[in-house]
N, C-alpha and C. Protein backbone atom coordinates (compact mmCIF):
# COMPACT_ATOMS: atom_id res chain seq x y z
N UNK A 1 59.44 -34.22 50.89
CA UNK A 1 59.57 -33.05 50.06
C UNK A 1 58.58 -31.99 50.56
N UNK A 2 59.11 -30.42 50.46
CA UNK A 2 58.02 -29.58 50.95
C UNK A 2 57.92 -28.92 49.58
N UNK A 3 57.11 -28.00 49.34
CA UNK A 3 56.98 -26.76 48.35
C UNK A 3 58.22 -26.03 48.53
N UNK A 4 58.77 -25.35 47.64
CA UNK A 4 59.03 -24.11 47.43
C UNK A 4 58.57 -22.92 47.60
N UNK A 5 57.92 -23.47 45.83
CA UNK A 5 57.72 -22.21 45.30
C UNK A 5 56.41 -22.40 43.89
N UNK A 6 55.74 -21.47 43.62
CA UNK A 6 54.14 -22.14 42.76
C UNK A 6 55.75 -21.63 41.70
N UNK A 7 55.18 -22.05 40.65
CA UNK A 7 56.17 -21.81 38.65
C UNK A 7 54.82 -22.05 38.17
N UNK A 8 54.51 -20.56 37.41
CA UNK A 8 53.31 -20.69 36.38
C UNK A 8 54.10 -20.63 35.01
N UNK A 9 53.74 -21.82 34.29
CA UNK A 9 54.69 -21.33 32.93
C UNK A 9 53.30 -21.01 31.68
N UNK A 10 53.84 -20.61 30.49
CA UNK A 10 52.83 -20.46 29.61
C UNK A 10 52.23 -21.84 29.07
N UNK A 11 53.07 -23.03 29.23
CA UNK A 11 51.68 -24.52 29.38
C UNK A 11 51.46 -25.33 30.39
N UNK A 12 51.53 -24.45 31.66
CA UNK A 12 51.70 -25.03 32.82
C UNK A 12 51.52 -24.57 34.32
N UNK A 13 51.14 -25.76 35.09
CA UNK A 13 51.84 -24.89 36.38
C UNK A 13 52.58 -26.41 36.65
N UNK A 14 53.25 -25.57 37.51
CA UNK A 14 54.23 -26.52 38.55
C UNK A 14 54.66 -26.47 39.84
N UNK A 15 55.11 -26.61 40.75
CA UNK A 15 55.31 -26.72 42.06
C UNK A 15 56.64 -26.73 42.40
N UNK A 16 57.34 -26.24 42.46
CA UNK A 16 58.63 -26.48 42.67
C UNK A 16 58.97 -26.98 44.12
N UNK A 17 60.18 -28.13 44.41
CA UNK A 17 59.83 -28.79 46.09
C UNK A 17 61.13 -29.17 45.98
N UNK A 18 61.40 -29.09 47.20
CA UNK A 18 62.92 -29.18 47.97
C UNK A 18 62.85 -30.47 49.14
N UNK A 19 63.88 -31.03 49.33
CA UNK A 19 63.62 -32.13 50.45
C UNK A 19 63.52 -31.78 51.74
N UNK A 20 63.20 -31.82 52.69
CA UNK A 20 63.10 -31.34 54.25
C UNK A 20 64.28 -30.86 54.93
N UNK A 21 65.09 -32.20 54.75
CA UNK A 21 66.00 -32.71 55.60
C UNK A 21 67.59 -32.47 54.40
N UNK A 22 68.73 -32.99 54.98
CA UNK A 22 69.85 -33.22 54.28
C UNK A 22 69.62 -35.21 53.99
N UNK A 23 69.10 -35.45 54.97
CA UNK A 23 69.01 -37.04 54.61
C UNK A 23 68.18 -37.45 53.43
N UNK A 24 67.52 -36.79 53.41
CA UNK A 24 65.96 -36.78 52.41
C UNK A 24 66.58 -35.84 51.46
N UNK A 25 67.67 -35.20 51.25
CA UNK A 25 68.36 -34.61 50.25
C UNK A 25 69.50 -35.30 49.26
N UNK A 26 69.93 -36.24 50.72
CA UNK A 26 70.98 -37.16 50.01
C UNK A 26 70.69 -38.20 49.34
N UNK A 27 68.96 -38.99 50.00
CA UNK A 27 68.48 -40.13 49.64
C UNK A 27 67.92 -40.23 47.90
N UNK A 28 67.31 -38.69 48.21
CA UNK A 28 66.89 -39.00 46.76
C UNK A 28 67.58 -38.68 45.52
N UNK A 29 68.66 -37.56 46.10
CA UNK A 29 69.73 -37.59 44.99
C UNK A 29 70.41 -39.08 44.88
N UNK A 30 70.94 -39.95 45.66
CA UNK A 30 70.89 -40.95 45.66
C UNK A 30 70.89 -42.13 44.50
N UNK A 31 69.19 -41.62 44.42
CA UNK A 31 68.22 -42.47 43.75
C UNK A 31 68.55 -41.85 42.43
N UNK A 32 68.41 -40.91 42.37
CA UNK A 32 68.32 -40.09 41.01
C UNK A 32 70.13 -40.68 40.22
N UNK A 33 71.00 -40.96 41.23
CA UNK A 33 72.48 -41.20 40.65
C UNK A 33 72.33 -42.62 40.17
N UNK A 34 71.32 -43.06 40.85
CA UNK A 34 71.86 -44.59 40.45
C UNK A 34 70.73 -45.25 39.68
N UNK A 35 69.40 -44.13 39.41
CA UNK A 35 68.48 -44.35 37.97
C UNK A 35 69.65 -44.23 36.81
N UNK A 36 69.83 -42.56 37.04
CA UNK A 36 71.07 -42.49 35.41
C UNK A 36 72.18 -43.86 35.42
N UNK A 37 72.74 -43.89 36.38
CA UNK A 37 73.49 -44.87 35.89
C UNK A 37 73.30 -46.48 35.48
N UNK A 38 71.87 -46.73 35.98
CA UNK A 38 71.22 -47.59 35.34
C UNK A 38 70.52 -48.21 33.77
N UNK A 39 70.65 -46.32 33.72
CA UNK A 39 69.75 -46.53 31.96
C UNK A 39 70.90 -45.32 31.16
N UNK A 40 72.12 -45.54 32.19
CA UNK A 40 73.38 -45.08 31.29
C UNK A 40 73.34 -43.59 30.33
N UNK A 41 71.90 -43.08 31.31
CA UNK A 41 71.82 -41.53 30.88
C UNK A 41 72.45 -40.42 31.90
N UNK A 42 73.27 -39.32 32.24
CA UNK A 42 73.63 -38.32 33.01
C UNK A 42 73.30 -37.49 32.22
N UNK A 43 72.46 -36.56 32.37
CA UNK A 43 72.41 -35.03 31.40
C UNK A 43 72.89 -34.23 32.03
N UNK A 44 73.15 -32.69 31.96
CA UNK A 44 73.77 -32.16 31.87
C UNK A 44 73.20 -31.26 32.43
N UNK A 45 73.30 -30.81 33.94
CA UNK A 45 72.59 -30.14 35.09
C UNK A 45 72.14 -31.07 35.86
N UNK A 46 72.51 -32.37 36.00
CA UNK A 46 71.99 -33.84 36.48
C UNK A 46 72.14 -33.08 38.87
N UNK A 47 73.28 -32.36 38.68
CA UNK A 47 73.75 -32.41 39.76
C UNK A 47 72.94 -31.23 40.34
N UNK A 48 72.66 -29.95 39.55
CA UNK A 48 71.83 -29.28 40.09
C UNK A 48 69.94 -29.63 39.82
N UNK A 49 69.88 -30.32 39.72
CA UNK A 49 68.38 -30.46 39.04
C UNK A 49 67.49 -30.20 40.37
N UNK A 50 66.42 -29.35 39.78
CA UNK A 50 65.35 -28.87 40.73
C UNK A 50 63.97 -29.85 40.24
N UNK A 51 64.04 -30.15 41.68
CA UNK A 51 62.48 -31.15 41.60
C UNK A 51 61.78 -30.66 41.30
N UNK A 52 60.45 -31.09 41.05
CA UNK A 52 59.15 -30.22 41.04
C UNK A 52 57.83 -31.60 40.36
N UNK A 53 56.91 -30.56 40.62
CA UNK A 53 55.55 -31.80 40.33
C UNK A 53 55.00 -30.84 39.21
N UNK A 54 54.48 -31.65 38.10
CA UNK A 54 53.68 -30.75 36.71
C UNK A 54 52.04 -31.02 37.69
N UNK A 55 51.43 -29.86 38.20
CA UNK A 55 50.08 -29.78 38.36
C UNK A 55 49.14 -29.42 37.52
N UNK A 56 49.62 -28.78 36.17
CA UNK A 56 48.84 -28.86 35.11
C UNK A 56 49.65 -28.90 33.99
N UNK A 57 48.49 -29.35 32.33
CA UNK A 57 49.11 -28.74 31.45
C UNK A 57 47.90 -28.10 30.62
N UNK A 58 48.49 -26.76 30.45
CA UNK A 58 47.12 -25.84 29.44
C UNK A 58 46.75 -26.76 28.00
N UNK A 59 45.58 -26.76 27.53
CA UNK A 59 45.19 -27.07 26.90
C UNK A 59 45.71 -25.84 25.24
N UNK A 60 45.17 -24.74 26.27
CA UNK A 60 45.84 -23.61 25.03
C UNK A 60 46.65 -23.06 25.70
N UNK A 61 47.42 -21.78 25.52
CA UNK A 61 48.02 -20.71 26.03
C UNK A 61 47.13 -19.96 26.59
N UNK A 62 47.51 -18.93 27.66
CA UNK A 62 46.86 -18.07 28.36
C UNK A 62 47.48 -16.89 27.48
N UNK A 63 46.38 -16.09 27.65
CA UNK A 63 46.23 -14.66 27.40
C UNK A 63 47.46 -14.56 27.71
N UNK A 64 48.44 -12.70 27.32
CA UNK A 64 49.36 -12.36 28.29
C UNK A 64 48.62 -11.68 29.45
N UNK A 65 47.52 -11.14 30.12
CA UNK A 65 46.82 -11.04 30.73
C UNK A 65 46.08 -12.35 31.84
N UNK A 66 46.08 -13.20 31.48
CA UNK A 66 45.79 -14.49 32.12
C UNK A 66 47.07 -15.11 32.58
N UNK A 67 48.34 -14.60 31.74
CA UNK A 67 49.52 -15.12 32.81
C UNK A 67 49.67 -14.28 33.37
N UNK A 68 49.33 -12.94 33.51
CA UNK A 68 50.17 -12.13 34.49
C UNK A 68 49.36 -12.06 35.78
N UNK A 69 48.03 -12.83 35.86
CA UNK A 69 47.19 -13.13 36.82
C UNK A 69 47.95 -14.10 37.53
N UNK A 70 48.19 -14.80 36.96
CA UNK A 70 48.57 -16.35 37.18
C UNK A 70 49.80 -16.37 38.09
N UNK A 71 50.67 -15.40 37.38
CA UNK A 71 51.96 -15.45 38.09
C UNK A 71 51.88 -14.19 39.49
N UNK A 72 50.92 -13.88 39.15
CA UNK A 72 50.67 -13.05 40.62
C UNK A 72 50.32 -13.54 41.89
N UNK A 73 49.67 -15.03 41.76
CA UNK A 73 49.44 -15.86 42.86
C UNK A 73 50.16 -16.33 43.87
């Protein structure tokens, strides 16, 4: 998986990440088809779902001033 893209949300940041390859695209969608069908959950955007890693979670909210820092990065 590489980065994207930074996602600052108002309790969060996140990382948004894409797979390299188409193999490493197929593998882990893959995985992801045959978790749901294991614990007999599919939701609903299952097929578009965007990876990503939670690198934080705010304790409080940011200022609207402290997000607009944030999302300027």
């Amino acid at each position: 998986m590489r980065v994207k893209h930074f996602w600052p949300l108002k309790d969060g940041i996140v990382l948004g990440v894409e797979p390299v390859d188409d193999a490493e695209s197929k593998a882990i969608r893959a995985l992801r088809d045959d978790i749901a069908e294991s614990v007999g959950m599919r939701l609903e955007g299952h097929d578009t779902y965007e990876f990503h890693i939670t690198m934080a979670y705010f304790v409080g909210q940011p200022t609207n001033e402290e997000f607009t820092a944030l999302s300027s990065l």
